[in-house]
C-alpha atoms as a PDB file:
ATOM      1  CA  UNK A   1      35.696  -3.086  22.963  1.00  0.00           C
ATOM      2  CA  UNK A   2      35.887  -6.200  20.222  1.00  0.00           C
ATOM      3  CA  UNK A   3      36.405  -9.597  21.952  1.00  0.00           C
ATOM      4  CA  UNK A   4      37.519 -11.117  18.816  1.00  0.00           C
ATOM      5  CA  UNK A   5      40.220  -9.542  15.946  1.00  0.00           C
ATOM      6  CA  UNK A   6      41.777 -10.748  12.661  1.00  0.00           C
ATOM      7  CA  UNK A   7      44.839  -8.561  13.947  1.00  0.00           C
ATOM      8  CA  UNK A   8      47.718  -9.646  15.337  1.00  0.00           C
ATOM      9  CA  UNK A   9      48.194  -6.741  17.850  1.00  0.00           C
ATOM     10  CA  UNK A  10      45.695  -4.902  18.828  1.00  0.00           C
ATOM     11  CA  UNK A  11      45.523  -2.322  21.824  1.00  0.00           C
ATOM     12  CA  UNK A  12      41.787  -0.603  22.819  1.00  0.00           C
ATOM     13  CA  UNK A  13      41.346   2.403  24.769  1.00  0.00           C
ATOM     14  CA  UNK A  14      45.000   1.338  26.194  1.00  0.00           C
ATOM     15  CA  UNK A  15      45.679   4.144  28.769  1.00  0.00           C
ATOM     16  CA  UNK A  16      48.841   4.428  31.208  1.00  0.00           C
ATOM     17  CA  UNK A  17      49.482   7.507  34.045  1.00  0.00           C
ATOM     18  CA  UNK A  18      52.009   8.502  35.845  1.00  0.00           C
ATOM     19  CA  UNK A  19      51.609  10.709  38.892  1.00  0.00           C
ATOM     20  CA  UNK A  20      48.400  11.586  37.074  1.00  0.00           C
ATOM     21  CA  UNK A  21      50.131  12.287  33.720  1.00  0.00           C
ATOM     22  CA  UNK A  22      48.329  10.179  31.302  1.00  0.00           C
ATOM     23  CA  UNK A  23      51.326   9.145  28.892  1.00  0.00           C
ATOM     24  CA  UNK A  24      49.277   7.326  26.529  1.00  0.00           C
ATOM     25  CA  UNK A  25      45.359   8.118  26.629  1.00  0.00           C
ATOM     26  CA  UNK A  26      42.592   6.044  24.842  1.00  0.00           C
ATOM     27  CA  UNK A  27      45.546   4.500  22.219  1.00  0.00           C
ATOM     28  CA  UNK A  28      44.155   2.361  19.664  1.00  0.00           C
ATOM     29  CA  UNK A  29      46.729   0.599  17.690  1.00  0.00           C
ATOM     30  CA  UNK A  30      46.078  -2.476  15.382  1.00  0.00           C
ATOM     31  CA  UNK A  31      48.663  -4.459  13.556  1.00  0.00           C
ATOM     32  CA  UNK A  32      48.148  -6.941  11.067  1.00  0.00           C
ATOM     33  CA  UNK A  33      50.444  -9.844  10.175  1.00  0.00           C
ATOM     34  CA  UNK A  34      53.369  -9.239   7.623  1.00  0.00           C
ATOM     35  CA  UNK A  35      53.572  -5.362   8.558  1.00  0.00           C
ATOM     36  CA  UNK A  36      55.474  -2.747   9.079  1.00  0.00           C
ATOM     37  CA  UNK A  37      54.194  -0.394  11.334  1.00  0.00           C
ATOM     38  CA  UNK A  38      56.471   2.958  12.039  1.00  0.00           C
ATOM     39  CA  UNK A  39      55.526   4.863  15.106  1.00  0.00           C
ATOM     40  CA  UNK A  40      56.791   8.980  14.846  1.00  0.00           C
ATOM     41  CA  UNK A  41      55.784  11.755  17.222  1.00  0.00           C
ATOM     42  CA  UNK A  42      57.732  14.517  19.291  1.00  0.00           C
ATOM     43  CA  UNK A  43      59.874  13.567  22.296  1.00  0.00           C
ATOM     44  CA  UNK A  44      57.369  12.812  25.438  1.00  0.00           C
ATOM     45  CA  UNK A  45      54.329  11.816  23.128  1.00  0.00           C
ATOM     46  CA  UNK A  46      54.248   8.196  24.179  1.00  0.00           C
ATOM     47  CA  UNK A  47      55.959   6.229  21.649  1.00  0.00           C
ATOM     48  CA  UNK A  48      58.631   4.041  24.289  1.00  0.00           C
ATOM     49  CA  UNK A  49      55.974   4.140  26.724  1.00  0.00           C
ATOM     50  CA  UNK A  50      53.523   1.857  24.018  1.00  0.00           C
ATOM     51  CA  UNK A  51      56.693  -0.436  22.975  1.00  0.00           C
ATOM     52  CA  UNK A  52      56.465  -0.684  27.438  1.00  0.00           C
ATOM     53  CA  UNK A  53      53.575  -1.631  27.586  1.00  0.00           C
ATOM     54  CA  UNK A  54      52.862  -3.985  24.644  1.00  0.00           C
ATOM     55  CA  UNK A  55      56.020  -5.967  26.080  1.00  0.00           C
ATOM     56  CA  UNK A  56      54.658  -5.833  29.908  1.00  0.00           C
ATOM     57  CA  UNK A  57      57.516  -3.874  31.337  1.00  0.00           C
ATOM     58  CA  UNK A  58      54.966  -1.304  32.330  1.00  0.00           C
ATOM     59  CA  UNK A  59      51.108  -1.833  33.516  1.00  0.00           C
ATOM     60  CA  UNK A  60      48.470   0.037  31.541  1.00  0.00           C
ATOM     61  CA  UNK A  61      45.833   2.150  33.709  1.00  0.00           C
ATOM     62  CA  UNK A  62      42.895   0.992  31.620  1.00  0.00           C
ATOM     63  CA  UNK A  63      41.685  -1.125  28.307  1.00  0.00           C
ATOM     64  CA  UNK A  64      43.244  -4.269  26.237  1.00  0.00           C
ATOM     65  CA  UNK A  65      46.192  -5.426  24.923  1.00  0.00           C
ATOM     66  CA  UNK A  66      45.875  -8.883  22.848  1.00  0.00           C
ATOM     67  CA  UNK A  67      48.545 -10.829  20.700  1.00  0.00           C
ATOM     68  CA  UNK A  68      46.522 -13.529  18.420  1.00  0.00           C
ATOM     69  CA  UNK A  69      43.496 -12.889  20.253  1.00  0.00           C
ATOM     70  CA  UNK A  70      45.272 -13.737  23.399  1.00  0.00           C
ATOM     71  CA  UNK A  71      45.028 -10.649  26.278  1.00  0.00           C
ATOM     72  CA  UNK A  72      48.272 -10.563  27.389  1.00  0.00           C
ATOM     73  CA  UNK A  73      47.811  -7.475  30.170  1.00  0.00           C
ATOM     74  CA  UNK A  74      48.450  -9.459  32.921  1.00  0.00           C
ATOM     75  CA  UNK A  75      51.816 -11.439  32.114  1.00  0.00           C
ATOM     76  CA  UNK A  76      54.815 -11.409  32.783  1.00  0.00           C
ATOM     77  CA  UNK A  77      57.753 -10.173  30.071  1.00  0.00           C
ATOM     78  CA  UNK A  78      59.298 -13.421  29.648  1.00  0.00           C
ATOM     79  CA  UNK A  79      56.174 -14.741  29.368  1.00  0.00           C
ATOM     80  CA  UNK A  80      54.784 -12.442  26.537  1.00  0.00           C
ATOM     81  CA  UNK A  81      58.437 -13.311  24.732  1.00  0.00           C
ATOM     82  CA  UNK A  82      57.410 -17.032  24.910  1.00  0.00           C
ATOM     83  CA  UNK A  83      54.370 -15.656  22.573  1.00  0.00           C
ATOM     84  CA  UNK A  84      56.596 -14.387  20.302  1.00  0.00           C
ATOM     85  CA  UNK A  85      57.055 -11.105  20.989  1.00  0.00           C
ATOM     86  CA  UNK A  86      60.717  -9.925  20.376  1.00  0.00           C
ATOM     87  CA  UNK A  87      61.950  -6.181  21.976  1.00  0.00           C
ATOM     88  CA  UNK A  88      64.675  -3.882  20.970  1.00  0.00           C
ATOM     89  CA  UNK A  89      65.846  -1.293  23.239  1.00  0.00           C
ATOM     90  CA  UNK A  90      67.047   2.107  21.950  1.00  0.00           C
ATOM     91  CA  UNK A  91      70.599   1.522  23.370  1.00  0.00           C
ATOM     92  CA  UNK A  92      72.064  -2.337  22.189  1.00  0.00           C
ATOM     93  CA  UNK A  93      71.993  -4.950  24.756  1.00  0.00           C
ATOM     94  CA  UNK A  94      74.708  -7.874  23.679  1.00  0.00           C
ATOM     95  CA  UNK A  95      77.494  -9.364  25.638  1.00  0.00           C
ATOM     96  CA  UNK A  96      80.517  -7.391  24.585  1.00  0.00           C
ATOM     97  CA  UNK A  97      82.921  -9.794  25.898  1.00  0.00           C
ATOM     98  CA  UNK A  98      81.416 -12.502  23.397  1.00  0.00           C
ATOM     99  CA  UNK A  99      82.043 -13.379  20.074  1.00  0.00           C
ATOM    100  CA  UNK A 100      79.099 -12.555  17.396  1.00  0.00           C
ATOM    101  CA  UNK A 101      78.793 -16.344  16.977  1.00  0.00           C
ATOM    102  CA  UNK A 102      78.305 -16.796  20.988  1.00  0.00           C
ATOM    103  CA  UNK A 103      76.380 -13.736  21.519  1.00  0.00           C
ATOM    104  CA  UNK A 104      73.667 -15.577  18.872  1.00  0.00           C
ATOM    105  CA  UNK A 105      74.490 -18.480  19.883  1.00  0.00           C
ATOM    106  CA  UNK A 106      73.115 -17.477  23.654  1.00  0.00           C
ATOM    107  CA  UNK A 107      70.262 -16.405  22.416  1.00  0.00           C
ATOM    108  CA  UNK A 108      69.086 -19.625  20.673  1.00  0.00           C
ATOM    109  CA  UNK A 109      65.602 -20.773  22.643  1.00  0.00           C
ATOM    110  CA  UNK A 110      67.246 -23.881  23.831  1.00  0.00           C
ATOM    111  CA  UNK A 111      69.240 -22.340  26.227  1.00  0.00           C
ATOM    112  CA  UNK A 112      67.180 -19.687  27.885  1.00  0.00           C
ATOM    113  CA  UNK A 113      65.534 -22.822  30.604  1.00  0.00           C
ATOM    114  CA  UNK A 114      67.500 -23.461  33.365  1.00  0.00           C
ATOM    115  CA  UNK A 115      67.537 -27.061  31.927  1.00  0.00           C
ATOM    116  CA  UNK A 116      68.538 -25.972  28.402  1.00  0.00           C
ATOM    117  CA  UNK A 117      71.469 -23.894  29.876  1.00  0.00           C
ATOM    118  CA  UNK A 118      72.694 -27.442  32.393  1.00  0.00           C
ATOM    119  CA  UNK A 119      72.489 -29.593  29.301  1.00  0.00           C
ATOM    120  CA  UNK A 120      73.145 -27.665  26.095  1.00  0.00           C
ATOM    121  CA  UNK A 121      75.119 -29.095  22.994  1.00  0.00           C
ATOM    122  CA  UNK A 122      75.983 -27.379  20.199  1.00  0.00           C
ATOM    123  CA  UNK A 123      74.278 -29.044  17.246  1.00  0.00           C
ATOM    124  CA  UNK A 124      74.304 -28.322  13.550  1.00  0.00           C
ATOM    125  CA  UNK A 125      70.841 -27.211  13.727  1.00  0.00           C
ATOM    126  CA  UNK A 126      72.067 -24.207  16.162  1.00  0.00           C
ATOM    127  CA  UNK A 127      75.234 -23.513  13.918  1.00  0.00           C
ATOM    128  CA  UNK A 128      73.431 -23.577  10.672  1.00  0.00           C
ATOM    129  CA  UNK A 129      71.129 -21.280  12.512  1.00  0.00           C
ATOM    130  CA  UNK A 130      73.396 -18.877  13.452  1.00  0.00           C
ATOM    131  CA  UNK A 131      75.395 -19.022  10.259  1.00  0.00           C
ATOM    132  CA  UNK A 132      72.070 -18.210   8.692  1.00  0.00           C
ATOM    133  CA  UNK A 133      70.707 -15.280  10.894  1.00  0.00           C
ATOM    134  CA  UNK A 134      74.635 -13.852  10.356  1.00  0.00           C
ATOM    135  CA  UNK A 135      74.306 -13.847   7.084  1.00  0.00           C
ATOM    136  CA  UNK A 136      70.781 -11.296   7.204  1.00  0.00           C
ATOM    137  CA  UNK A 137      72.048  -9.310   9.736  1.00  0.00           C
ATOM    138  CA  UNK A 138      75.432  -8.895   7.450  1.00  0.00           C
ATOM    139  CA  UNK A 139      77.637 -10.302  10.192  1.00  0.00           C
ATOM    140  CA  UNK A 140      78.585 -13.611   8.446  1.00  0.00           C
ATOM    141  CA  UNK A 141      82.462 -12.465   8.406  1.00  0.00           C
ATOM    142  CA  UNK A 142      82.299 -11.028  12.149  1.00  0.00           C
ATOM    143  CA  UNK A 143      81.253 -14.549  13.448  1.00  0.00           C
ATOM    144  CA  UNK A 144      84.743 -14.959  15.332  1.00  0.00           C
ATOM    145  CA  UNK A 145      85.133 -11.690  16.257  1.00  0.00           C
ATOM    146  CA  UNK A 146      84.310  -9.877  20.304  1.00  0.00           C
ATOM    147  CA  UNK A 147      81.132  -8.006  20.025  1.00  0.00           C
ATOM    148  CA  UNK A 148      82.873  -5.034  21.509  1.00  0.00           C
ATOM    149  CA  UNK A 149      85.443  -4.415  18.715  1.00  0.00           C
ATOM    150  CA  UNK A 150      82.143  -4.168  16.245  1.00  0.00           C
ATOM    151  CA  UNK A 151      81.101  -0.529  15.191  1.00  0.00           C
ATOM    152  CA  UNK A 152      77.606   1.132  16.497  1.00  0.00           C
ATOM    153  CA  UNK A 153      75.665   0.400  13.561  1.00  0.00           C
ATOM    154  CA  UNK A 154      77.190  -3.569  13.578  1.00  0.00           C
ATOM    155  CA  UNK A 155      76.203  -3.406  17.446  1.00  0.00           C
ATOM    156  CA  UNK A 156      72.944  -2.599  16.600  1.00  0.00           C
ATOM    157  CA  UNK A 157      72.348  -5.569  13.665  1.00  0.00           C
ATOM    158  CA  UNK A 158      73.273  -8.520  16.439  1.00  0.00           C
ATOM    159  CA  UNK A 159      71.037  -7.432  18.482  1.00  0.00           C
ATOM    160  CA  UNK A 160      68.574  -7.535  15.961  1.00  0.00           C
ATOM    161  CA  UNK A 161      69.993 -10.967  15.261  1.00  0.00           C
ATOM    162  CA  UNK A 162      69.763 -12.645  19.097  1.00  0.00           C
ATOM    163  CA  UNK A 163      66.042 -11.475  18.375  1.00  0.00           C
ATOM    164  CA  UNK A 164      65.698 -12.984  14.968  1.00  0.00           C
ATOM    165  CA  UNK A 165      67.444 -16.035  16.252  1.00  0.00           C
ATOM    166  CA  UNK A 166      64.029 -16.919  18.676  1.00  0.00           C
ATOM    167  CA  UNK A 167      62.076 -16.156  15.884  1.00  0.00           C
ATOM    168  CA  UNK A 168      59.209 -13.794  17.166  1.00  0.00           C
ATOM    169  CA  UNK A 169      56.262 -12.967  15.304  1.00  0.00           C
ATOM    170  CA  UNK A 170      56.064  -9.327  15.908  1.00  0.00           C
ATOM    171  CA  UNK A 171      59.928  -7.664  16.412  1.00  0.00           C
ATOM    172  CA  UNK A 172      59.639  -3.915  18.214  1.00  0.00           C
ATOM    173  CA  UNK A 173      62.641  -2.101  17.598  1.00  0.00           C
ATOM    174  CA  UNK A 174      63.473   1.551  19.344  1.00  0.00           C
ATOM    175  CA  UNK A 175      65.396   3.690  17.107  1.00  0.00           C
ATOM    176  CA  UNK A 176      67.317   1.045  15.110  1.00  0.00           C
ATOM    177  CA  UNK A 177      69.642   3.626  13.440  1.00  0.00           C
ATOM    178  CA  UNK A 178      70.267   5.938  15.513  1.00  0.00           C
ATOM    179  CA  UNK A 179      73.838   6.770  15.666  1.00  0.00           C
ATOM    180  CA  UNK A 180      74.723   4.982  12.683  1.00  0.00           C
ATOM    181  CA  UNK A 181      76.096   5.834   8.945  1.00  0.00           C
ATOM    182  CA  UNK A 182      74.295   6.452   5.504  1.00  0.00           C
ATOM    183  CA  UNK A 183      75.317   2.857   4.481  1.00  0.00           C
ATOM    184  CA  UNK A 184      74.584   1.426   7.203  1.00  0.00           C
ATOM    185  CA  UNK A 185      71.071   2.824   7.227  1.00  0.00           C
ATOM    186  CA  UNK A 186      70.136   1.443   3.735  1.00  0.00           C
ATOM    187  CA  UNK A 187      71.398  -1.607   4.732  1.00  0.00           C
ATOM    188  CA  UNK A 188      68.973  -1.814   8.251  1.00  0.00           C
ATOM    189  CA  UNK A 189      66.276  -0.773   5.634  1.00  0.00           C
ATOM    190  CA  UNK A 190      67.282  -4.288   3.289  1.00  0.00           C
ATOM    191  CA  UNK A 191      66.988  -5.983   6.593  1.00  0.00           C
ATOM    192  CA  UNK A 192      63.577  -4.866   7.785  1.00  0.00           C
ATOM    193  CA  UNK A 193      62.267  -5.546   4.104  1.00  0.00           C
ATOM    194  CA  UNK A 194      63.885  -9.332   4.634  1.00  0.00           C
ATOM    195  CA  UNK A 195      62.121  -9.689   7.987  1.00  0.00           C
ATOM    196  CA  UNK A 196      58.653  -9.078   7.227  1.00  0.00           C
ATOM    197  CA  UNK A 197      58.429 -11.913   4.437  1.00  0.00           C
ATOM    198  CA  UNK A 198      57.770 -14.210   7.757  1.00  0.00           C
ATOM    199  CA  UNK A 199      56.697 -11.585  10.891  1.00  0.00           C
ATOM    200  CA  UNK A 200      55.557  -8.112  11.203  1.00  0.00           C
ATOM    201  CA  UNK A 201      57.695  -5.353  12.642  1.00  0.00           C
ATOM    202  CA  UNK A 202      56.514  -2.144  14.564  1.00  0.00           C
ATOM    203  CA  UNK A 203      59.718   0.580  14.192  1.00  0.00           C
ATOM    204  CA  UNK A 204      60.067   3.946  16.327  1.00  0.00           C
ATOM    205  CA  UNK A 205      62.030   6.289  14.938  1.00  0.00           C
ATOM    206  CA  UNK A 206      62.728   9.819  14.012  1.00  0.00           C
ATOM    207  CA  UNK A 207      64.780   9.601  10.802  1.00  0.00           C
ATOM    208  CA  UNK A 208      62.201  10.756   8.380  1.00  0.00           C
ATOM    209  CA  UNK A 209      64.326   9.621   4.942  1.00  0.00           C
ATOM    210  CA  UNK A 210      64.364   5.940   6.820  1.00  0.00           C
ATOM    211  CA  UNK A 211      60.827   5.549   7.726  1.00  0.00           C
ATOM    212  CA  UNK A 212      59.936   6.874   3.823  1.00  0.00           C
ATOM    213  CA  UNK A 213      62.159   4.529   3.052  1.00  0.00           C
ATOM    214  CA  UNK A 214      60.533   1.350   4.686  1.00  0.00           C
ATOM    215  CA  UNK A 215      57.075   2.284   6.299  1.00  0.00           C
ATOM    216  CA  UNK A 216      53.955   0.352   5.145  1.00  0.00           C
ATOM    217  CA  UNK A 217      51.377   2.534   7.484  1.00  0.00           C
ATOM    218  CA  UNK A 218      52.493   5.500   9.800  1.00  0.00           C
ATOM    219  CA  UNK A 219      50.848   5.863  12.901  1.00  0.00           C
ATOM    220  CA  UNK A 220      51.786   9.925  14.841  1.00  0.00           C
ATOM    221  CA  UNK A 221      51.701  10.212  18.277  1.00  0.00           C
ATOM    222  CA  UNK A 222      50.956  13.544  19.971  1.00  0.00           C
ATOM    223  CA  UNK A 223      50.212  13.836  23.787  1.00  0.00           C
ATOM    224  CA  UNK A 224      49.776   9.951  24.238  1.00  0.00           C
ATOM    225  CA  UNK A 225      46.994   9.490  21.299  1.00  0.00           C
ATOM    226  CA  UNK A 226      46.860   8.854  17.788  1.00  0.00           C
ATOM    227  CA  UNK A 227      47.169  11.970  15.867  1.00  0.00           C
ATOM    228  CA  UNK A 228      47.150  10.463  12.505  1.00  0.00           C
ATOM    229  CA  UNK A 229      47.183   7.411  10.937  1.00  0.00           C
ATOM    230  CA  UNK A 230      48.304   6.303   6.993  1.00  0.00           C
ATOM    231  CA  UNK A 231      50.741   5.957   4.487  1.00  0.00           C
ATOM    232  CA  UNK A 232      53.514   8.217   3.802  1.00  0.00           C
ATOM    233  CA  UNK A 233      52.021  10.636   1.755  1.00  0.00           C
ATOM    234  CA  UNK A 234      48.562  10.980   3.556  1.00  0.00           C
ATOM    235  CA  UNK A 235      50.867  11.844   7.074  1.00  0.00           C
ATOM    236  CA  UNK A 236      53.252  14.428   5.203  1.00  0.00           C
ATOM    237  CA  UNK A 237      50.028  16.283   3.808  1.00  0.00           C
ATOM    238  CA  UNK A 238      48.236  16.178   6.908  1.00  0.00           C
ATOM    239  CA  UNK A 239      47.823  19.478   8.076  1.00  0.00           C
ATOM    240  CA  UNK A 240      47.733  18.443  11.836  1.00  0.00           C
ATOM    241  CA  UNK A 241      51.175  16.356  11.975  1.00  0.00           C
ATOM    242  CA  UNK A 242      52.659  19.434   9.770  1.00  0.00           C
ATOM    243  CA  UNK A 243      52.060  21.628  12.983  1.00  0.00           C
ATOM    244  CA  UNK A 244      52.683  19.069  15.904  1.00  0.00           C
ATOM    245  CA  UNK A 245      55.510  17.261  14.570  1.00  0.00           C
ATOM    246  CA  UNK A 246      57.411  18.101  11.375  1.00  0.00           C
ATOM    247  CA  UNK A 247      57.606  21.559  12.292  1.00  0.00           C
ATOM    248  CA  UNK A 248      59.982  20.355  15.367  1.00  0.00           C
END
């Protein structure tokens, strides 16, 4: 196992059970700044499970997990967030009975300490912020309205945004489009190009026309290890991920 990587993820021999199911088995997974890293596989091969443990919601059995060299195994999830580690779950997580404006607004680092919350001011730094976050996330018109009147796909983009907003180096998003329309998918695609000019993204999903459509390197999952590993074109000609996966 390397003590020392130019990556800025990278999990060795990373291996997590489960009433002696091993869910992910030997995984090694490196990520390098400024990418975009799509995860695929069948249902049960271990995809949420890595997102789980890279974010520390769930121990690994056995090997490493560093962020910039850092091993972050043993913290806590806020603390890997402090890192700069930013998590999207497959179902979106916002305050409903908040405005777009507020639900960013919450999210801005300030106010996540106890002391932040007690003495927080709206500044022009936080609006301009927000106003600017809105505007990738295509939600600069929705400012004033109640998160819960927004459409799935819309949902889905402000959470994205109260990520963006703490400005993590490496975003993990679960199924960003599920459930939402044509449009709406080219549009997530835009956004995903516009975030990786400053931080590197790692994607799960099983839309195959979306990950063409923004995947750097493609890593397949099968039974909690790496199956394959490339571009678009090496993983579609692979005879192994023909038979595992895109024959499901």
């Amino acid at each position: 196992m390397s003590s020392n990587t130019d990556f800025l993820l990278a999990l060795e021999d990373v291996s997590v059970s489960f009433d002696g199911f091993k869910a992910v088995d030997g995984l090694n997974l490196y990520i390098d700044k400024g990418e975009l890293r799509v995860i695929i596989g069948p249902n049960g091969a271990g995809k949420t499970t890595v997102l789980d443990l890279i974010c520390g919601r769930t121990r690994l059995s056995e090997g490493s997990i560093k962020f910039k060299n850092q091993e972050i195994t043993g913290l806590k999830e806020y603390e890997i967030v402090k890192l700069g580690l930013g998590r999207k779950f497959q179902t979106p997580s916002i305050y409903e009975d908040l405005t777009v404006f507020e639900n960013l607004e919450i999210s801005y680092p300030r106010g996540r300490s106890v002391a932040g919350a007690l003495f927080w001011k709206r500044t022009e730094e936080i609006v301009e912020r927000v106003r600017e976050v809105a505007g990738m996330i295509f939600l600069e018109a929705q400012l004033d309205r109640l998160a819960e009147e927004l459409s799935h796909g819309q949902k889905q983009w402000l959470e994205i945004g109260m990520l963006l907003i703490q400005d993590p180096e490496l975003l993990m998003l679960d199924e960003p489009v599920a459930g939402m329309s044509v449009s709406e998918r080219l549009k997530t695609a835009e956004l995903l190009k516009e975030i990786i000019k400053n931080r590197s993204v790692i994607v799960i999903e099983h839309d195959m026309k979306f990950v063409e459509s923004i995947a750097h390197r493609v890593t397949v999952l099968h039974q909690g290890k790496v199956l394959a590993e490339g571009n678009m074109d090496a993983i579609q000609a692979n005879p192994k991920v023909k038979e595992v996966y895109l024959g499901h």
